[in-house]
N, C-alpha and C. Protein backbone atom coordinates (compact mmCIF):
# COMPACT_ATOMS: atom_id res chain seq x y z
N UNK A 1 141.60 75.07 153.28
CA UNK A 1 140.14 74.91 153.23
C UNK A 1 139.66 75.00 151.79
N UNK A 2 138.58 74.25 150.89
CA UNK A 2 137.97 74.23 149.79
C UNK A 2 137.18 75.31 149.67
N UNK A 3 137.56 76.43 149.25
CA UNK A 3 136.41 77.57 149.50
C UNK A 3 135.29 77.27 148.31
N UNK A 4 135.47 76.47 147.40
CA UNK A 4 134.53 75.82 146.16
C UNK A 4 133.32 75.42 147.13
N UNK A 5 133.49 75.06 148.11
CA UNK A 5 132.21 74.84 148.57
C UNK A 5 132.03 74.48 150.27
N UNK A 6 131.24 75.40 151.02
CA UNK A 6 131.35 75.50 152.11
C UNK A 6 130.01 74.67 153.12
N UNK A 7 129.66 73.37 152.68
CA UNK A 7 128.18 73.17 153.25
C UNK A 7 128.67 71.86 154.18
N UNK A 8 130.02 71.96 154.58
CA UNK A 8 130.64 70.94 155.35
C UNK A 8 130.69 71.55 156.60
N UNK A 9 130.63 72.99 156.96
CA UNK A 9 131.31 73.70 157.81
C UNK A 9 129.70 74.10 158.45
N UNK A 10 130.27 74.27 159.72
CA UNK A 10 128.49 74.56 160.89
C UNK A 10 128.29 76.12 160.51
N UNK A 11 127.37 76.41 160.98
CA UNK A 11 126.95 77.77 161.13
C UNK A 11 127.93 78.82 161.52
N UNK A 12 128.45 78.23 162.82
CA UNK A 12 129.39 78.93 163.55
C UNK A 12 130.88 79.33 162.32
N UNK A 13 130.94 78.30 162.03
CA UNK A 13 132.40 78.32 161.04
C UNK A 13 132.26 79.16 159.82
N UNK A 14 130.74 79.37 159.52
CA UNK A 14 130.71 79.94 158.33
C UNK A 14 131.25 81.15 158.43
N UNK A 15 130.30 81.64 159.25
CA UNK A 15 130.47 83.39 159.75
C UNK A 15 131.89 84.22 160.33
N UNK A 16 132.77 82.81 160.52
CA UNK A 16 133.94 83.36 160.62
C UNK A 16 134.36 83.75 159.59
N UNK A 17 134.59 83.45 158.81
CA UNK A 17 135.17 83.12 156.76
C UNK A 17 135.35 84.53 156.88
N UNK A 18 136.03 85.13 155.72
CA UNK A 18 136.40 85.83 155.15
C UNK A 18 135.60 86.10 154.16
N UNK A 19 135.38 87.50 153.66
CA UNK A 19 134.83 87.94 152.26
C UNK A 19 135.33 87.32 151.00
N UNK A 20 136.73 87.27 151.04
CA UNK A 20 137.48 86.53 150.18
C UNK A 20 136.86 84.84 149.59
N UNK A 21 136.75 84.32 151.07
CA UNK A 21 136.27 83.11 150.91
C UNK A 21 135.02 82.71 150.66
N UNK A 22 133.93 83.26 151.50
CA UNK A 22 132.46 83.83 150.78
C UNK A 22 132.50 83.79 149.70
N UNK A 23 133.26 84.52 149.22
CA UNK A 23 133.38 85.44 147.43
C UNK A 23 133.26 84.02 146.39
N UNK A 24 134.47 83.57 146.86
CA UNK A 24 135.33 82.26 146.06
C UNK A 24 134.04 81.23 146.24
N UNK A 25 133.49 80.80 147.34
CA UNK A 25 132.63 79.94 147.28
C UNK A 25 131.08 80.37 146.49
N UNK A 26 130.91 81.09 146.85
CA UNK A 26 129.85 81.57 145.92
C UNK A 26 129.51 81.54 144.45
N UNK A 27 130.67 82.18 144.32
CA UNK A 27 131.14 82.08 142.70
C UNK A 27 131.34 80.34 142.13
N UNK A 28 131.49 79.79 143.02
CA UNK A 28 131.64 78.51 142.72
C UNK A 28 130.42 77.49 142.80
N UNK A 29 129.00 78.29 143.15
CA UNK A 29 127.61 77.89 143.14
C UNK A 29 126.92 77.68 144.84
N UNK A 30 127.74 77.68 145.87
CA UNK A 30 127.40 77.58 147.15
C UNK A 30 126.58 78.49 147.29
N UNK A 31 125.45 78.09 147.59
CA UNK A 31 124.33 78.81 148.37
C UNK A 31 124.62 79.15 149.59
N UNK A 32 124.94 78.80 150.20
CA UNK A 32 125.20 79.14 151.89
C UNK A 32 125.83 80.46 152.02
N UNK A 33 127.16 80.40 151.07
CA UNK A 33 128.03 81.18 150.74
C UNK A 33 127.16 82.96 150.50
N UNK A 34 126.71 82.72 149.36
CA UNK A 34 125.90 83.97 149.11
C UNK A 34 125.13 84.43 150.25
N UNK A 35 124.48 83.37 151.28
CA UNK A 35 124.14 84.04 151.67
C UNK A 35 124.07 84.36 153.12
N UNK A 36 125.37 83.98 153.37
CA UNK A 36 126.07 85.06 154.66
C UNK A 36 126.52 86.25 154.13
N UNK A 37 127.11 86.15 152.74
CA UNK A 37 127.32 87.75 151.99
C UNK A 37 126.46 88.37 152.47
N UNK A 38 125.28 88.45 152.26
CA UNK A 38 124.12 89.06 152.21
C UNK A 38 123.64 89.31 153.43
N UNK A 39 123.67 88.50 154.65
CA UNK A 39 123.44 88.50 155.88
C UNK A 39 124.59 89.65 156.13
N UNK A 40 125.63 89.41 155.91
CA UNK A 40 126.66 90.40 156.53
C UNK A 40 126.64 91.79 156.10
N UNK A 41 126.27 92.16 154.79
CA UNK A 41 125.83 93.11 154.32
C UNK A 41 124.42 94.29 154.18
N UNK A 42 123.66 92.65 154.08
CA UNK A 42 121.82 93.63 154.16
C UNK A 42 121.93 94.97 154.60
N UNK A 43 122.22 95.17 156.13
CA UNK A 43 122.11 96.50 156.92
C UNK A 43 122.76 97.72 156.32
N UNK A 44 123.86 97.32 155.63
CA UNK A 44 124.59 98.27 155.43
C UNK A 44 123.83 98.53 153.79
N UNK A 45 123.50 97.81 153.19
CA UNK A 45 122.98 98.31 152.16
C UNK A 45 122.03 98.71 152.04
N UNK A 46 121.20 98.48 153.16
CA UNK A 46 119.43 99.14 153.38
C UNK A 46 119.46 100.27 153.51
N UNK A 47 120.56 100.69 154.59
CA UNK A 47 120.78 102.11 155.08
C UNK A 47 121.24 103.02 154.06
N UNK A 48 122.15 102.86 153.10
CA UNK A 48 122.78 103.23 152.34
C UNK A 48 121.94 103.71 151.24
N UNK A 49 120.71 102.75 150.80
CA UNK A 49 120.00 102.96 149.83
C UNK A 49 119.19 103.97 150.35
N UNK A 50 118.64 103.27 151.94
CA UNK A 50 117.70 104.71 152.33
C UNK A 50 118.03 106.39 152.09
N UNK A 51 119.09 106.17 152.56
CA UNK A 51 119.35 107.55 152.70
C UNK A 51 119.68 108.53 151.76
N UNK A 52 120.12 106.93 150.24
CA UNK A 52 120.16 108.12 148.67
C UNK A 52 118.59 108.05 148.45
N UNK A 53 117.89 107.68 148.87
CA UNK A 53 116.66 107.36 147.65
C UNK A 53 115.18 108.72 148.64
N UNK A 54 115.61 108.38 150.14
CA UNK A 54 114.70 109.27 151.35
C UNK A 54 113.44 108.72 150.95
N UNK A 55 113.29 107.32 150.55
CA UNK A 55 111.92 106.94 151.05
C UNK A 55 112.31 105.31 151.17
N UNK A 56 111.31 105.05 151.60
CA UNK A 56 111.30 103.15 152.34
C UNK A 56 111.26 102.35 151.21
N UNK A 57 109.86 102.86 150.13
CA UNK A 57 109.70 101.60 149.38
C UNK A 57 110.65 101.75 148.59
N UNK A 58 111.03 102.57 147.68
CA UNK A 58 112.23 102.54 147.02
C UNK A 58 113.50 102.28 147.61
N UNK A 59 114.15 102.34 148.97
CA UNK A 59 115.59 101.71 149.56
C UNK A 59 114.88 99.91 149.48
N UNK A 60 113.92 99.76 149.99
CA UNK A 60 113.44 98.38 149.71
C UNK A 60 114.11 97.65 148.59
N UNK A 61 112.95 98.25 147.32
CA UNK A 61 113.15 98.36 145.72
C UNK A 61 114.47 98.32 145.77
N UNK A 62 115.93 98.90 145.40
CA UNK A 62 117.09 99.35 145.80
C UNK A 62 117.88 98.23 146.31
N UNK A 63 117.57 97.88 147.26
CA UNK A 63 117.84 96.70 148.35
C UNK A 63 117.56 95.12 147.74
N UNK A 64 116.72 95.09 146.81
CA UNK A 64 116.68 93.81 146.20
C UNK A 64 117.22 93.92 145.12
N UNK A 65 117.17 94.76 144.09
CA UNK A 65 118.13 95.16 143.07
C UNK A 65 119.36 94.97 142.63
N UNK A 66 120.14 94.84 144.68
CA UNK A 66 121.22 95.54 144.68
C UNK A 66 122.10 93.93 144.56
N UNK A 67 121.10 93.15 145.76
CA UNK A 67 121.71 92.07 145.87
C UNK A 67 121.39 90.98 144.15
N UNK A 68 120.68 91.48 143.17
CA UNK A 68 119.90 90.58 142.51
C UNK A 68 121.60 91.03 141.58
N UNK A 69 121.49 92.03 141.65
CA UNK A 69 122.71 92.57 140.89
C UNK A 69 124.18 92.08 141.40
N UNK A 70 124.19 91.79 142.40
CA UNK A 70 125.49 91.17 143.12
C UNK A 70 125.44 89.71 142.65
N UNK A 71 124.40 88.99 142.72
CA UNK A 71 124.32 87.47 142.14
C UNK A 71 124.83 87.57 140.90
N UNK A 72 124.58 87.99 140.04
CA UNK A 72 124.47 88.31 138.60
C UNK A 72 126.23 88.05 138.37
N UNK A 73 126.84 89.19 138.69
CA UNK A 73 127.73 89.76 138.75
C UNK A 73 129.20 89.45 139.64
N UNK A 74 128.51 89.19 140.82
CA UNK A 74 130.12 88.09 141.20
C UNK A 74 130.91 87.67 140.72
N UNK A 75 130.53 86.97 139.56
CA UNK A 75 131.75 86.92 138.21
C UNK A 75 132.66 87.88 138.16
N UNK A 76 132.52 88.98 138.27
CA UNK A 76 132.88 90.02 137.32
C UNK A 76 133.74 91.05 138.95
N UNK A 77 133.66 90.53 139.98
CA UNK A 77 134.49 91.74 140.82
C UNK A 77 135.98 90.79 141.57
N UNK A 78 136.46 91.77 140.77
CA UNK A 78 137.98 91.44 140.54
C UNK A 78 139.02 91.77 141.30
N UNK A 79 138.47 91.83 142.57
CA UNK A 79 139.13 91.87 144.38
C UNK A 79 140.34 93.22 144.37
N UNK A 80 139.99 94.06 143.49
CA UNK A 80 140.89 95.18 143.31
C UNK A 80 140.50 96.15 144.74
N UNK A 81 138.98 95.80 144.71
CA UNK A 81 138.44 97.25 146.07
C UNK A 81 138.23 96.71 146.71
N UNK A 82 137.51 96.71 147.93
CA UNK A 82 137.46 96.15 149.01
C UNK A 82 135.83 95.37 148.23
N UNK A 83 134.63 94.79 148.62
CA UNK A 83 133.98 94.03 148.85
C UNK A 83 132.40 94.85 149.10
N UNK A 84 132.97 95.99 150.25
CA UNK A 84 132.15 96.57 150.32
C UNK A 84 131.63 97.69 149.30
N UNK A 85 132.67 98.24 148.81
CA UNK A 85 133.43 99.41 148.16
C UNK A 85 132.54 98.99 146.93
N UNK A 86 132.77 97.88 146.12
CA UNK A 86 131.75 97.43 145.21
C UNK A 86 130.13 97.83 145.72
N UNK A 87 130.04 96.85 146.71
CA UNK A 87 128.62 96.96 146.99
C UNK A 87 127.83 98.60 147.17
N UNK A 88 128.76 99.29 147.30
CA UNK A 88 128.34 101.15 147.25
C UNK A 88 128.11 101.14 146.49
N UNK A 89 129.00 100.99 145.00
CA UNK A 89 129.03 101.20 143.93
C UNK A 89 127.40 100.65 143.20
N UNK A 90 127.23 99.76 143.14
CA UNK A 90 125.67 98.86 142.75
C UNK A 90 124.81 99.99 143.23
N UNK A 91 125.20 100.00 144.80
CA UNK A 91 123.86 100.59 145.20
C UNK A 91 123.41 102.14 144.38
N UNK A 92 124.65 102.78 144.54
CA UNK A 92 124.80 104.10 143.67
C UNK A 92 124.25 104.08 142.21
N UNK A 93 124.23 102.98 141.35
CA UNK A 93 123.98 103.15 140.58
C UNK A 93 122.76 102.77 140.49
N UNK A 94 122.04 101.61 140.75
CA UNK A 94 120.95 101.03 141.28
C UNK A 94 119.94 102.71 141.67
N UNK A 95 120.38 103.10 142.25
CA UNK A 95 119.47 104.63 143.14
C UNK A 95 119.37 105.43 142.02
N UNK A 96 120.64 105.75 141.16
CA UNK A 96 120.43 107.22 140.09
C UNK A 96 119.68 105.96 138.84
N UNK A 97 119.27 104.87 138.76
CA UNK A 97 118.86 104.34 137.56
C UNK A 97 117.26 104.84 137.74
N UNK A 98 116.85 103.91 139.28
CA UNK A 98 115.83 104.35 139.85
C UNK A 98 114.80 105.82 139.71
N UNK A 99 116.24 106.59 140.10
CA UNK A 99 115.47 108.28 140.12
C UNK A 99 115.21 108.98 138.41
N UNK A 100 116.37 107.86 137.62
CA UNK A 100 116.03 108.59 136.52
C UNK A 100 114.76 108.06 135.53
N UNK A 101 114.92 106.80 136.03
CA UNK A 101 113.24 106.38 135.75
C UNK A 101 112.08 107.00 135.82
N UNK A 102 112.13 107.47 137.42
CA UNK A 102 110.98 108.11 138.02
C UNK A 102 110.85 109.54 137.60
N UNK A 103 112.05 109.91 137.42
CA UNK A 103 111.99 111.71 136.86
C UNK A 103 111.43 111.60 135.34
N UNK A 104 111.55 110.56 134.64
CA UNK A 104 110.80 110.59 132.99
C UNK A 104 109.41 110.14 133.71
N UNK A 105 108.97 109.65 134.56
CA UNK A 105 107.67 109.32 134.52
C UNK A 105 106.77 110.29 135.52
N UNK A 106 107.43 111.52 135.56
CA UNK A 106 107.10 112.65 136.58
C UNK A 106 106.57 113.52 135.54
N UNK A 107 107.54 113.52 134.45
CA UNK A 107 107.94 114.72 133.42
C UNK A 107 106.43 113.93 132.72
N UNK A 108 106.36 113.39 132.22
CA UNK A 108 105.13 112.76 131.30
C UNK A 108 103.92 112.86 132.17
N UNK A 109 103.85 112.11 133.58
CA UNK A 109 102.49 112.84 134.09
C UNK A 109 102.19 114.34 134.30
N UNK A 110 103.25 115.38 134.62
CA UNK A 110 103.57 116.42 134.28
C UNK A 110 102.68 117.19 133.28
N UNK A 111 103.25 117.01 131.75
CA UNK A 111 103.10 116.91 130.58
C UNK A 111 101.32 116.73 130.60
N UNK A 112 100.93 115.45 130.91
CA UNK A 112 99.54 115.27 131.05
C UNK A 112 98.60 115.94 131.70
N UNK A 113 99.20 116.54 133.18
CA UNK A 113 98.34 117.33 133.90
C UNK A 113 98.61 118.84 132.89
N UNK A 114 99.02 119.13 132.32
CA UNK A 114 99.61 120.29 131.73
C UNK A 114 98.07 120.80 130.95
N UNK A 115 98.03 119.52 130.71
CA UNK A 115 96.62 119.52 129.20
C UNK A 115 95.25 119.60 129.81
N UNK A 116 95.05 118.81 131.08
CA UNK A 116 93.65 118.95 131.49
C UNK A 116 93.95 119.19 133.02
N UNK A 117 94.51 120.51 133.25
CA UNK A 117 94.77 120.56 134.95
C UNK A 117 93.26 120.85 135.49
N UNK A 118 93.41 120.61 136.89
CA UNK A 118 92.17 120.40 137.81
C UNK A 118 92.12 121.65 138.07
N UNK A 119 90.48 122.06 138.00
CA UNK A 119 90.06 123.53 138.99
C UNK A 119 88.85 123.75 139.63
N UNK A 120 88.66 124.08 140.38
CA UNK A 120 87.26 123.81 141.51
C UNK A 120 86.04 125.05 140.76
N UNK A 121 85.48 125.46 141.21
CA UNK A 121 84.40 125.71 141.06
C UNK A 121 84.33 127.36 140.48
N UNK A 122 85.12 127.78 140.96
CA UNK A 122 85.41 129.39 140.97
C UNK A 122 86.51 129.82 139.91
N UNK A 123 87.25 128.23 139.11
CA UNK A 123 88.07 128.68 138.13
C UNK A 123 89.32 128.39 138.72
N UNK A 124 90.03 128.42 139.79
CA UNK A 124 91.34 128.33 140.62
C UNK A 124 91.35 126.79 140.56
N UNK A 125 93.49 126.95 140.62
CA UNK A 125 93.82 126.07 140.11
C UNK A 125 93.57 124.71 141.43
N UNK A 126 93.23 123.54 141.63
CA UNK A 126 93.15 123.19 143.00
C UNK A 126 94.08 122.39 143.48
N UNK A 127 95.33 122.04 142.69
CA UNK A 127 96.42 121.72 143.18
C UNK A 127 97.81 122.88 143.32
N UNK A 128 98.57 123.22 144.53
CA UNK A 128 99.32 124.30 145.19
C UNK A 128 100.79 123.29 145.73
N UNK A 129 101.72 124.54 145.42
CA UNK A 129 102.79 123.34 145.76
C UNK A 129 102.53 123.97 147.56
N UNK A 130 103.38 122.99 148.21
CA UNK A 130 102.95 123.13 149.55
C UNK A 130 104.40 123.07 150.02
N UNK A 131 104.32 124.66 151.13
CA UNK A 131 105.21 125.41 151.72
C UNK A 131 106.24 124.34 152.23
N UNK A 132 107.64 124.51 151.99
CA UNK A 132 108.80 124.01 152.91
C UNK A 132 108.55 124.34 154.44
N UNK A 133 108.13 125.74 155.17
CA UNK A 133 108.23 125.35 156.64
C UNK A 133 106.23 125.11 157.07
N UNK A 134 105.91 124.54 156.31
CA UNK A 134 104.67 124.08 156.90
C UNK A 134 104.62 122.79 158.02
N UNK A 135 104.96 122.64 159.25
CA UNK A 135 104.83 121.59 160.18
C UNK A 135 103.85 121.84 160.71
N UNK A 136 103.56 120.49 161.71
CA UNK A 136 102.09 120.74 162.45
C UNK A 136 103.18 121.51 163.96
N UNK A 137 102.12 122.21 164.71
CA UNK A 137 102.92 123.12 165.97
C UNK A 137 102.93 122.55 166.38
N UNK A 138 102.72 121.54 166.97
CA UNK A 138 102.65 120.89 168.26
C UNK A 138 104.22 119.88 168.22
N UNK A 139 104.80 119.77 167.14
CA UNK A 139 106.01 119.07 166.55
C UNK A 139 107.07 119.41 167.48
N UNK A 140 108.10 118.59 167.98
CA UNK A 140 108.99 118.99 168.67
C UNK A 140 110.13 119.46 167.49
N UNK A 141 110.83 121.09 168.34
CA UNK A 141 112.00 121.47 167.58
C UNK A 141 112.95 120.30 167.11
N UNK A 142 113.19 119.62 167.54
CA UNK A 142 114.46 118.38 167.28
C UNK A 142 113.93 117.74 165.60
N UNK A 143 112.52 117.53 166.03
CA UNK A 143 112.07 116.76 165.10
C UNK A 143 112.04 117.63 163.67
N UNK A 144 111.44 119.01 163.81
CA UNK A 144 111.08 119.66 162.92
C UNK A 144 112.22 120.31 162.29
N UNK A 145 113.48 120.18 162.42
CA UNK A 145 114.95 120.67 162.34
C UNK A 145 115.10 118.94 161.74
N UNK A 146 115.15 118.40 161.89
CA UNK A 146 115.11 116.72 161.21
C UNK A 146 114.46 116.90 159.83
N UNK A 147 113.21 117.46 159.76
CA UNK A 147 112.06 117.13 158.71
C UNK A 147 112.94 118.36 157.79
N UNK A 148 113.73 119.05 158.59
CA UNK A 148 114.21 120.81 157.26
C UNK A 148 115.35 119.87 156.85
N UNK A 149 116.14 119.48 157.67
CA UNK A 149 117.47 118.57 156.83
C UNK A 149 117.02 117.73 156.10
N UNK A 150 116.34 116.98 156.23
CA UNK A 150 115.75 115.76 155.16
C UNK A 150 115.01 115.94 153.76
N UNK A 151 114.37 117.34 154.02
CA UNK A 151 114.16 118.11 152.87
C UNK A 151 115.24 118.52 152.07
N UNK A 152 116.18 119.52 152.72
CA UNK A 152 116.91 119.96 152.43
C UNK A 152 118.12 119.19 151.73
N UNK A 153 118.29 117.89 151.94
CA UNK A 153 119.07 117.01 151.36
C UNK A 153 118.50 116.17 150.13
N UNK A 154 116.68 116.18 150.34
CA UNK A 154 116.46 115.72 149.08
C UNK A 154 116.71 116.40 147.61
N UNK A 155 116.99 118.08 147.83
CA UNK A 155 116.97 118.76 147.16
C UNK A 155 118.28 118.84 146.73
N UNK A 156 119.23 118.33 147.07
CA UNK A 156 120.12 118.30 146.34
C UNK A 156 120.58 117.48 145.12
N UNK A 157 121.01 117.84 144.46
CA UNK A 157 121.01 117.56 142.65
C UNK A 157 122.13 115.82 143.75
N UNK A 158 121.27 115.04 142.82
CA UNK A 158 122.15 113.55 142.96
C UNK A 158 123.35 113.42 142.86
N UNK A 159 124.52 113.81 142.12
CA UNK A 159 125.72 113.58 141.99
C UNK A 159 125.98 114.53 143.55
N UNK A 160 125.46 115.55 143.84
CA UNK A 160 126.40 115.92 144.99
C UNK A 160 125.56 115.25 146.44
N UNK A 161 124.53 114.99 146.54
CA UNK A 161 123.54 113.67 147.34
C UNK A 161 124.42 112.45 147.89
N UNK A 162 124.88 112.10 146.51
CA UNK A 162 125.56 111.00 146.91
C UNK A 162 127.12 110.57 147.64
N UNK A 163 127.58 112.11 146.69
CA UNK A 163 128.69 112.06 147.93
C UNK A 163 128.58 112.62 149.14
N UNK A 164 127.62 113.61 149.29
CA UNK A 164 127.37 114.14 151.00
C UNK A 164 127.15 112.90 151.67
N UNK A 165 126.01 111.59 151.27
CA UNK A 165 125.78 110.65 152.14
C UNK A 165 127.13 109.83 152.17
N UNK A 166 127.67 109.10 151.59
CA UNK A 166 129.04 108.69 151.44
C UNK A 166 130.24 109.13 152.60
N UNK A 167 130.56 110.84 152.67
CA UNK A 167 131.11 111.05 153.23
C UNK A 167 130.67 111.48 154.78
N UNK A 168 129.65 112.19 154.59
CA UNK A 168 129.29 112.89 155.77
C UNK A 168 128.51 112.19 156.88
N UNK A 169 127.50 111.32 155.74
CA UNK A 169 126.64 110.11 156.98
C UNK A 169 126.88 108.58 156.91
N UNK A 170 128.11 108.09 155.73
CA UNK A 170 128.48 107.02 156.32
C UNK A 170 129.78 107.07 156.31
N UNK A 171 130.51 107.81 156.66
CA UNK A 171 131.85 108.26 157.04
C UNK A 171 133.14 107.59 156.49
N UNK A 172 132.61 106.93 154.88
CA UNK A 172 133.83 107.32 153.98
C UNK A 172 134.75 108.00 153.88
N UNK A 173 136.02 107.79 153.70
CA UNK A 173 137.31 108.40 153.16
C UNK A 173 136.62 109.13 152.32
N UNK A 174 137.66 110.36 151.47
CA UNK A 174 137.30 110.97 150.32
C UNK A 174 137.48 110.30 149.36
N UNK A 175 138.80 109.16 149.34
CA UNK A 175 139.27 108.23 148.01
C UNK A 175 138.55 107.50 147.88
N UNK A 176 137.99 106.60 149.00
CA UNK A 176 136.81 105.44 149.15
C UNK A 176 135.42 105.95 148.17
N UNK A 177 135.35 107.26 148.51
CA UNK A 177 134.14 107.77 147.77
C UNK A 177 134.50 108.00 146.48
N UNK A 178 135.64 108.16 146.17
CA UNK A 178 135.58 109.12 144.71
C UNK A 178 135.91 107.43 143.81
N UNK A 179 136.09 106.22 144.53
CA UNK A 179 136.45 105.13 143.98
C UNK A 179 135.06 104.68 143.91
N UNK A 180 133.74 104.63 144.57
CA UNK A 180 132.30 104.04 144.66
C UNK A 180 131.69 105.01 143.70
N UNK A 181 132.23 106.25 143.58
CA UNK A 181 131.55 107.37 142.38
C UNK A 181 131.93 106.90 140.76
N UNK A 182 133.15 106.84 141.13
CA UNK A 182 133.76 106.98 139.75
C UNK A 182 134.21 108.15 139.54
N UNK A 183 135.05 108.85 140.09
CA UNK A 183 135.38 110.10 139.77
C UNK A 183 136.92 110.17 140.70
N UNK A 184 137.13 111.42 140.18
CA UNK A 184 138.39 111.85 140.68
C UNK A 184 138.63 112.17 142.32
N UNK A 185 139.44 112.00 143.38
CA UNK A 185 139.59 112.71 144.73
C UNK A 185 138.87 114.58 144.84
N UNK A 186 139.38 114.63 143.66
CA UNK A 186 139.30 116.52 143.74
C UNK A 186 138.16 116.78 143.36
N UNK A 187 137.39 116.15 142.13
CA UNK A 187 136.21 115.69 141.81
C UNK A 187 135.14 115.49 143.05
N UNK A 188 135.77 114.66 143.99
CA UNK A 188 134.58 114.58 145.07
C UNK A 188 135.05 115.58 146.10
N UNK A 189 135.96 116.09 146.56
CA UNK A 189 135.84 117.14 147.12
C UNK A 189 135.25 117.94 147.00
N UNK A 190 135.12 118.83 145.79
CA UNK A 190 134.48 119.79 144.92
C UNK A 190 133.01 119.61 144.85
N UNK A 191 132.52 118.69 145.46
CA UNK A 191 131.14 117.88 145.12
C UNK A 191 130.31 118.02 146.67
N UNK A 192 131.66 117.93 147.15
CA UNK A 192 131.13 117.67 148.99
C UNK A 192 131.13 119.14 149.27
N UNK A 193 132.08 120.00 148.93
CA UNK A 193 131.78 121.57 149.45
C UNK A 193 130.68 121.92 148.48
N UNK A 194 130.34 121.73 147.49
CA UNK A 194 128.76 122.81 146.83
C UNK A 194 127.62 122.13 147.46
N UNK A 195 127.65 120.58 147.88
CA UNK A 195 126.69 119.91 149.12
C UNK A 195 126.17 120.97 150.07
N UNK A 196 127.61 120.93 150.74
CA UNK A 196 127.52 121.46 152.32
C UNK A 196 127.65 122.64 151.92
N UNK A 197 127.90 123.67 150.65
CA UNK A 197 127.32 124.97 150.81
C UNK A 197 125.96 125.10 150.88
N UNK A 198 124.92 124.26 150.16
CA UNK A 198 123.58 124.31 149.14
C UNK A 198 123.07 123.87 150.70
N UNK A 199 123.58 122.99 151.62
CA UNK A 199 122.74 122.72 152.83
C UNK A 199 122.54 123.83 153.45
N UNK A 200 123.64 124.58 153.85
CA UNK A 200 123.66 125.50 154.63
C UNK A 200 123.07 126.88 154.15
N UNK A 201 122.75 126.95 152.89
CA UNK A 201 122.00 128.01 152.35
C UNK A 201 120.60 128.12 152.30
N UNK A 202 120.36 126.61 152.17
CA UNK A 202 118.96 125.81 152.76
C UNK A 202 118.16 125.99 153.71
N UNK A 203 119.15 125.94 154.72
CA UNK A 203 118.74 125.68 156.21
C UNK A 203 118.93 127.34 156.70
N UNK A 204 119.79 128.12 156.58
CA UNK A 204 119.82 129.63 157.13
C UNK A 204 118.51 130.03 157.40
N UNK A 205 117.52 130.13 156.46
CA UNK A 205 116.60 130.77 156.55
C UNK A 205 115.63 130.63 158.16
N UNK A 206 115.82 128.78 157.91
CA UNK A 206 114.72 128.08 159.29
C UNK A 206 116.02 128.23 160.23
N UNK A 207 117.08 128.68 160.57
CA UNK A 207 117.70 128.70 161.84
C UNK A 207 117.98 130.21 161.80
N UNK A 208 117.79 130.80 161.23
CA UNK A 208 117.78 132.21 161.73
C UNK A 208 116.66 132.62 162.10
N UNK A 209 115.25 131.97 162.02
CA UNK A 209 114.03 132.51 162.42
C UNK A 209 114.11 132.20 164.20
N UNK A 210 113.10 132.58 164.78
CA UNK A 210 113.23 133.30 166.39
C UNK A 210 112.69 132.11 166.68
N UNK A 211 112.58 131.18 167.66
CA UNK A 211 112.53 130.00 168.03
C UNK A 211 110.84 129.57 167.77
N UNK A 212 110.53 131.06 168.53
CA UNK A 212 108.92 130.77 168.61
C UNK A 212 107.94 130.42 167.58
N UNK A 213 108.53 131.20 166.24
CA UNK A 213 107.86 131.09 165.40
C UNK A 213 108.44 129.97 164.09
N UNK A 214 109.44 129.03 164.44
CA UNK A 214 109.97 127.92 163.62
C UNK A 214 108.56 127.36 163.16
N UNK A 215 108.32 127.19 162.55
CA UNK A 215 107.17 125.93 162.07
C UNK A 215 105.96 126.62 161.98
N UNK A 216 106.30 127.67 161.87
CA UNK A 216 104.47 128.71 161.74
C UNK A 216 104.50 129.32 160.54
């Protein structure tokens, strides 16, 4: 088969192909090509982004990035890892480029509120950071045990974020991960236990409280 170019072949035939062949045709200017890549992938990279970034518009953001960055770049992946294994990799980096953007433009509005912070009438300051177990009561336990993990995972420092999601919620190997990181096997081990210690040190507090009073 001419994998240089695939616009001979039906719908049906495309989607059989191989990544390999995708790859090859793509690279070779086929539109079609790219974009069953992309069809075959989207989901997995939406999810992936969601869950480093824990908000929509940014896995969005992330999600177009990722693939704009895969066009770009097809040139350049040299069938050593798997296909997907790359596409982690983008996304991973794509997410910590993202956050480190947003953390200089936190630190500077920061900085700004520093100089003329807001205060109401009586002198007090009128912005308060707002409590970790503050839920509304009426919230079901399931849910509100959802909203403490999701917290609780945003708070973890990014390098160990990314391998908890990697391993724990999209059920990567440890090598698979420490190959989409860039780092060593022992390296991501070491990364995944101070995770899953920092979760569980997290969370003690809201699962040792008495059922009744979770969310009060």
């Amino acid at each position: 088969m001419n994998t240089q170019g695939i616009s001979h072949l039906t719908g049906a035939q495309v989607t059989k192909l191989s990544d390999t062949n995708l790859i090859a045709a793509a690279r070779g200017g086929d539109p079609r090509a790219f974009s069953e890549l992309v069809r075959r992938y989207e989901q997995t990279v939406y999810r992936y982004a969601y869950k480093l970034c824990r908000d929509r518009e940014k896995a969005e953001e992330t999600f177009q990035d990722t693939f704009i960055s895969v066009y770009r770049k097809l040139g350049s992946f040299d069938g050593r890892s798997r296909f997907s294994t790359w596409l982690y990799t983008i996304v991973t980096n794509n997410c910590l480029m993202r956050h480190r953007r947003r953390k200089i433009r936190e630190i500077e509005e920061s900085l700004e509120a520093l100089e003329t912070p807001e205060t109401s009438e009586d002198g007090r300051f009128t912005h308060e950071i707002a409590r970790w177990d503050e839920t509304p009561a009426d919230i079901m336990l399931d849910r509100e045990l959802r909203a403490h993990i999701e917290k609780a995972i945003g708070k973890l420092p990014d390098d160990y974020r990314i391998v908890f999601t990697l391993r724990d919620m999209e059920g990567k190997s440890t090598e698979e991960t420490a190959r989409i990181v860039g780092i060593t096997t022992e390296a991501a081990k070491s990364r995944l236990r101070r995770a899953r210690a920092f979760l569980r040190e997290e969370l003690t507090p809201y699962m040792a409280r008495p059922a009744g009073r979770k969310g009060r």
